[in-house]
Protein backbone atom coordinates (compact mmCIF):
# COMPACT_ATOMS: atom_id res chain seq x y z
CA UNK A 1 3.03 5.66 34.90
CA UNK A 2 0.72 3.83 32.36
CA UNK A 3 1.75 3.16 29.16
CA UNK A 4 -0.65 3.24 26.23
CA UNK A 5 -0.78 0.63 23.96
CA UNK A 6 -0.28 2.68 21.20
CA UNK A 7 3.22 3.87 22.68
CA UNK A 8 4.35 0.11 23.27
CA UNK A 9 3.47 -0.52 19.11
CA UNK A 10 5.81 2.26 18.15
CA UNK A 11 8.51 0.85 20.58
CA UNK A 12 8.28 -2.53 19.30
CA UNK A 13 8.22 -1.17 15.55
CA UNK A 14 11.27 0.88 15.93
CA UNK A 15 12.67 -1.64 18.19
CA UNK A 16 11.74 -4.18 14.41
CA UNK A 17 13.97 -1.73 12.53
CA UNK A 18 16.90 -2.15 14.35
CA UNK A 19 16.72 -5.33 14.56
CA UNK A 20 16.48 -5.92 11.28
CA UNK A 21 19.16 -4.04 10.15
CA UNK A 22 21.85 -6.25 10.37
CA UNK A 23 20.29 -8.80 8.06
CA UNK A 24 18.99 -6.75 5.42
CA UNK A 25 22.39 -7.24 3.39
CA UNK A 26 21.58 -11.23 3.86
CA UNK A 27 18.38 -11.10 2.83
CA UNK A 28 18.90 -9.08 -0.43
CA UNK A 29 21.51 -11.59 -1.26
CA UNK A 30 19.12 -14.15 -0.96
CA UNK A 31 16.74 -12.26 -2.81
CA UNK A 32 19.19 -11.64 -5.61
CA UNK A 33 20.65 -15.01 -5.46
CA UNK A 34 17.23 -16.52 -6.26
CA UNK A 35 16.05 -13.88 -8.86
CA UNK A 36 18.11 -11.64 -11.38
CA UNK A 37 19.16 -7.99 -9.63
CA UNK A 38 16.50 -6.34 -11.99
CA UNK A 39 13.54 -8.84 -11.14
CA UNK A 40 14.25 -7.82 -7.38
CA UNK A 41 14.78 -4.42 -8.63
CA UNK A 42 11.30 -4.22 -9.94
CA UNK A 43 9.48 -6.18 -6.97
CA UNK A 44 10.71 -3.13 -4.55
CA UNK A 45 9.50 -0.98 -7.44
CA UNK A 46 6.17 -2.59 -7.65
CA UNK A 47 5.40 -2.84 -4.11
CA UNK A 48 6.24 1.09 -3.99
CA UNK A 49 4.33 1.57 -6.87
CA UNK A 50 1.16 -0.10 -5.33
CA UNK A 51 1.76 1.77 -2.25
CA UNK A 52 1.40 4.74 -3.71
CA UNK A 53 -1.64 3.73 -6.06
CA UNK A 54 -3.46 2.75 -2.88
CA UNK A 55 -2.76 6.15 -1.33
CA UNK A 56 -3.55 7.84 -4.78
CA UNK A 57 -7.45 5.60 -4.88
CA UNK A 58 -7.87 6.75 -0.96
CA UNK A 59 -7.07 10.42 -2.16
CA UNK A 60 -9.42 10.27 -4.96
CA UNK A 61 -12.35 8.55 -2.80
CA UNK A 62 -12.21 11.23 -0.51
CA UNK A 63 -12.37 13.94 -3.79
CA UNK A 64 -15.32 12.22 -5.28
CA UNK A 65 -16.85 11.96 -1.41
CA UNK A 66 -16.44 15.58 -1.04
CA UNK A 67 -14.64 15.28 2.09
CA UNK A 68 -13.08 18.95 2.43
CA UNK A 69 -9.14 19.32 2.01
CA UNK A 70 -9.24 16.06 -0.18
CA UNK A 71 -8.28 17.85 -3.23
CA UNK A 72 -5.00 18.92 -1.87
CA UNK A 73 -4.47 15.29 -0.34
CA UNK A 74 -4.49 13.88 -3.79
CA UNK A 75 -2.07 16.59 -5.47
CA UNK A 76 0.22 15.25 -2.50
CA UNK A 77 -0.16 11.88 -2.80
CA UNK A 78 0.04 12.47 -6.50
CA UNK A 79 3.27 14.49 -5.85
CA UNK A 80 4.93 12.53 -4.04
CA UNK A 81 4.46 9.26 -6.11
CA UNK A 82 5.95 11.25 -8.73
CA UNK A 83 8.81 12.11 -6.95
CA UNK A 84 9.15 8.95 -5.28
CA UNK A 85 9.16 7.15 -9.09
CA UNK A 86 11.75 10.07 -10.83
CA UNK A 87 13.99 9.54 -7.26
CA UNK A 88 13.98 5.73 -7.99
CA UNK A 89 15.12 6.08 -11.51
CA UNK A 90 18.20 7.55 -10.39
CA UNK A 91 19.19 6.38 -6.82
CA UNK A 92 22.36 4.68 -6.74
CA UNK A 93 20.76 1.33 -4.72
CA UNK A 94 17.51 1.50 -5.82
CA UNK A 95 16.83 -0.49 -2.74
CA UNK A 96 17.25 2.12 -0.58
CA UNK A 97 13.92 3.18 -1.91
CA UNK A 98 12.49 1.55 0.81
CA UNK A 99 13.40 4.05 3.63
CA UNK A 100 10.91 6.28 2.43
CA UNK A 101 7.43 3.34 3.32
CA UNK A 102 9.56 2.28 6.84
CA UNK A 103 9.84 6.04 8.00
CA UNK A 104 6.49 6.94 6.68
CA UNK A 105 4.78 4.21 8.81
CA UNK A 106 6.97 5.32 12.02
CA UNK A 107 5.90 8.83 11.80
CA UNK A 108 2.38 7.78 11.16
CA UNK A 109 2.85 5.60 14.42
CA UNK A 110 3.83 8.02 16.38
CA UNK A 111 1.82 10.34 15.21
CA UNK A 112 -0.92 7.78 16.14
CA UNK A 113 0.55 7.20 19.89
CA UNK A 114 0.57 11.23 20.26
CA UNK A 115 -2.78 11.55 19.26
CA UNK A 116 -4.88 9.66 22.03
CA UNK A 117 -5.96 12.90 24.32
CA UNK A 118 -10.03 13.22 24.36
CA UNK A 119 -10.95 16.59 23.83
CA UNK A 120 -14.08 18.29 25.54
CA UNK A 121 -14.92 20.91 22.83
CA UNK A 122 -18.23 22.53 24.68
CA UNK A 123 -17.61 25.47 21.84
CA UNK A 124 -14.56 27.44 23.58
CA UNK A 125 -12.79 29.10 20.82
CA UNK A 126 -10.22 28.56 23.67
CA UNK A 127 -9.69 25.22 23.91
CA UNK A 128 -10.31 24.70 19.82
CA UNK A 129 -7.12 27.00 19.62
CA UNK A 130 -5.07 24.70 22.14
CA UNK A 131 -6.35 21.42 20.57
CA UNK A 132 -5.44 22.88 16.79
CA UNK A 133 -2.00 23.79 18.44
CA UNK A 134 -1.37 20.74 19.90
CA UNK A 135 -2.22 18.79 16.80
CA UNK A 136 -0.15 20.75 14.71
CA UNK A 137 3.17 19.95 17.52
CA UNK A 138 2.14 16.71 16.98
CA UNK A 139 3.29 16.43 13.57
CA UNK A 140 6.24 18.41 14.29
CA UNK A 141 7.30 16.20 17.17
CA UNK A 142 6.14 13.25 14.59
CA UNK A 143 8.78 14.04 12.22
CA UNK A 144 11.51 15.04 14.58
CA UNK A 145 11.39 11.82 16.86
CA UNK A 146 10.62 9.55 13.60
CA UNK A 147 13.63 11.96 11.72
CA UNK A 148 16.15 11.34 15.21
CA UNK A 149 15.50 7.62 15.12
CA UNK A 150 16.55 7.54 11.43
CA UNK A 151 19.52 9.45 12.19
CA UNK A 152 20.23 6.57 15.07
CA UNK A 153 20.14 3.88 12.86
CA UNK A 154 22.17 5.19 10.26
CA UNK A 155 24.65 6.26 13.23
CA UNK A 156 24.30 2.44 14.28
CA UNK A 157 24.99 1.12 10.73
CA UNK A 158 28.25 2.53 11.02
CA UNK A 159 28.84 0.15 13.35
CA UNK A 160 28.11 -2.82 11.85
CA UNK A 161 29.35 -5.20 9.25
CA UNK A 162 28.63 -4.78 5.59
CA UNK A 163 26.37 -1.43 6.48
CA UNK A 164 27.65 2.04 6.12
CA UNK A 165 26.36 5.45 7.50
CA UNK A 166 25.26 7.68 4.86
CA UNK A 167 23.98 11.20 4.95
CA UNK A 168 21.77 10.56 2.06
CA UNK A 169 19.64 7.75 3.97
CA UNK A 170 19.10 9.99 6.81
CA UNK A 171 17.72 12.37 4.22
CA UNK A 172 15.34 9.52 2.98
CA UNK A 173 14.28 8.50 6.33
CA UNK A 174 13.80 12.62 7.15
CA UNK A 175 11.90 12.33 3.89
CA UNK A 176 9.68 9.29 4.60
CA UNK A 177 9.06 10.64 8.17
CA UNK A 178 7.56 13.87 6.17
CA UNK A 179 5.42 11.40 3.86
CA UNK A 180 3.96 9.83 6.71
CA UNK A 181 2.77 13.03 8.23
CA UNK A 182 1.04 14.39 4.73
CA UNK A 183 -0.42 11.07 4.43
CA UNK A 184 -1.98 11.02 8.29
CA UNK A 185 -2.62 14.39 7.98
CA UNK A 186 -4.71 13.75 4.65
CA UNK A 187 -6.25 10.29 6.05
CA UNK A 188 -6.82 12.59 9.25
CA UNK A 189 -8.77 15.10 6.76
């Protein structure tokens, strides 16, 4: 059975997030032991922040390209930043923030590792049906494998020393899985 290379890069991303999971309590320690809690506070914020301006500029390139389904791209990027921005003004550990980029990319991997069948469209309403179906399961599987492996690693947090399982991170990762797949989709568009 052959692999794709596309496959192995999801692997070895998820396989980064557990991984890293243990030492994420070290390294905001660090981070806070070298700058105040609000100047680390506001780097996570920035970095979001400039996420979500890049995916706002991509949105609005498309719009002024005329690239169809671009307008409702941008009043989901646009959306979602706002969301993203109200959530962080009010989440308990604002560094927790950061599940919603780390899910996003996963389902956007996948997504990407799904998506490498060739399609022969010779004009068969028939197989333009099947392809359209397919690509929609795609996102669906997307967000359920990228939502179970969230689930896993809060599940394995449990586990470990200074982490703790929380249902509200497995709605964040659920939530950044969903991101990933409106921003694909809309990239895709």
């Amino acid at each position: 059975m052959k692999i794709s290379a596309r496959r192995v890069f999801v692997g070895a991303y998820t396989i980064g997030i557990f991984a890293a999971t243990p030492f994420l309590p070290d390294l905001i320690r660090l981070a806070s032991s070298r700058w105040s809690s609000g100047g680390v506070s506001h780097f996570v914020l920035g970095v979001e922040v400039s996420i979500a301006l890049l995916f706002l500029v991509l949105a609005a390139g498309l719009l002024i390209y005329g690239k169809k389904r671009s307008f409702l791209f941008l009043i989901s990027m646009a959306g979602i930043s706002l969301l993203s921005f109200i959530l962080y003004q009010f989440l308990p550990n604002p560094y927790e923030f950061t599940h919603l980029p780390e899910y996003a990319v996963l389902s956007m991997l996948i997504i990407w590792a799904l998506d490498n069948t060739k399609w022969k469209t010779a004009g068969l309403v028939k197989v333009k049906k099947i392809k359209q179906a397919i690509i929609k399961n795609s996102y669906l599987m997307s967000t359920s494998i990228a939502g179970v492996i969230g689930t896993i690693d809060e599940i394995y947090q449990h586990f470990l020393p200074r982490r703790f399982f929380t249902v509200y991170d497995i709605f964040l990762n659920i939530l950044g899985a969903i991101l990933g797949v409106i921003i694909f989709w809309g990239i895709k568009r």
